[in-house]
Protein backbone atom coordinates (compact mmCIF):
# COMPACT_ATOMS: atom_id res chain seq x y z
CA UNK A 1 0.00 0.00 0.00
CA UNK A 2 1.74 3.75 -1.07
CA UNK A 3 0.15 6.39 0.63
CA UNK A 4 1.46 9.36 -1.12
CA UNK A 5 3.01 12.10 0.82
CA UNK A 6 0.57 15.03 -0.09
CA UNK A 7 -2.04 12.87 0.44
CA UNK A 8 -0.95 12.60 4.72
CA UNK A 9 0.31 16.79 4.40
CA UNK A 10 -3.25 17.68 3.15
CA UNK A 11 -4.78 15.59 6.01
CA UNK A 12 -2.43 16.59 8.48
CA UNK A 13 -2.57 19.99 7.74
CA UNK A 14 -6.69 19.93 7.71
CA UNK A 15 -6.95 18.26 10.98
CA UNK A 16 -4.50 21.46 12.49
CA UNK A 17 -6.80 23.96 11.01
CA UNK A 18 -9.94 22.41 12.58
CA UNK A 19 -7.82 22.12 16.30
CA UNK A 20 -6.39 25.03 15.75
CA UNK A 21 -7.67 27.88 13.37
CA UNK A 22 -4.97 30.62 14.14
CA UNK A 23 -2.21 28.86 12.78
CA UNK A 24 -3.92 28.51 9.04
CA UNK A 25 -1.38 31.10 7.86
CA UNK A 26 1.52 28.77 9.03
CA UNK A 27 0.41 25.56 7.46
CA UNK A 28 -0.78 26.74 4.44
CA UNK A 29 2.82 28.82 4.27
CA UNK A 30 4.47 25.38 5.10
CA UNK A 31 2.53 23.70 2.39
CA UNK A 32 3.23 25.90 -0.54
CA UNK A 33 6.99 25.90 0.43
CA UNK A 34 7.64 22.16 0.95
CA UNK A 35 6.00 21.95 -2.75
CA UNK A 36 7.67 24.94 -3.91
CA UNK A 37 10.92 23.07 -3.14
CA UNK A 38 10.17 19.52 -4.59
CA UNK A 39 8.97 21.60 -7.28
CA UNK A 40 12.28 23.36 -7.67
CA UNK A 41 14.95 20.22 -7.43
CA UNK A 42 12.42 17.87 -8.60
CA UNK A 43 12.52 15.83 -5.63
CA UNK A 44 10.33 13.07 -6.10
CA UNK A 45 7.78 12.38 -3.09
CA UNK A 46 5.62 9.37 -2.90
């Protein structure tokens, strides 16, 4: 079974939002940077 990595970020990143709304900014931030990167040195994540 491969779970894909943006599959877990996304859900991750949803649960923190509903615990904690304030730190939306944060995650989202996180988000577009970790894929900015992979993006950038094509990193392949699965």
């Amino acid at each position: 079974m491969v779970i894909e990595l943006n599959s877990l970020l996304a859900l991750a990143a949803g649960i923190c939002i509903l615990v904690f709304p304030k730190i939306l900014n944060y995650i989202v931030a996180a988000y577009f940077i970790i894929i900015g990167l992979t993006g950038i040195f094509n990193i392949q994540i699965t």
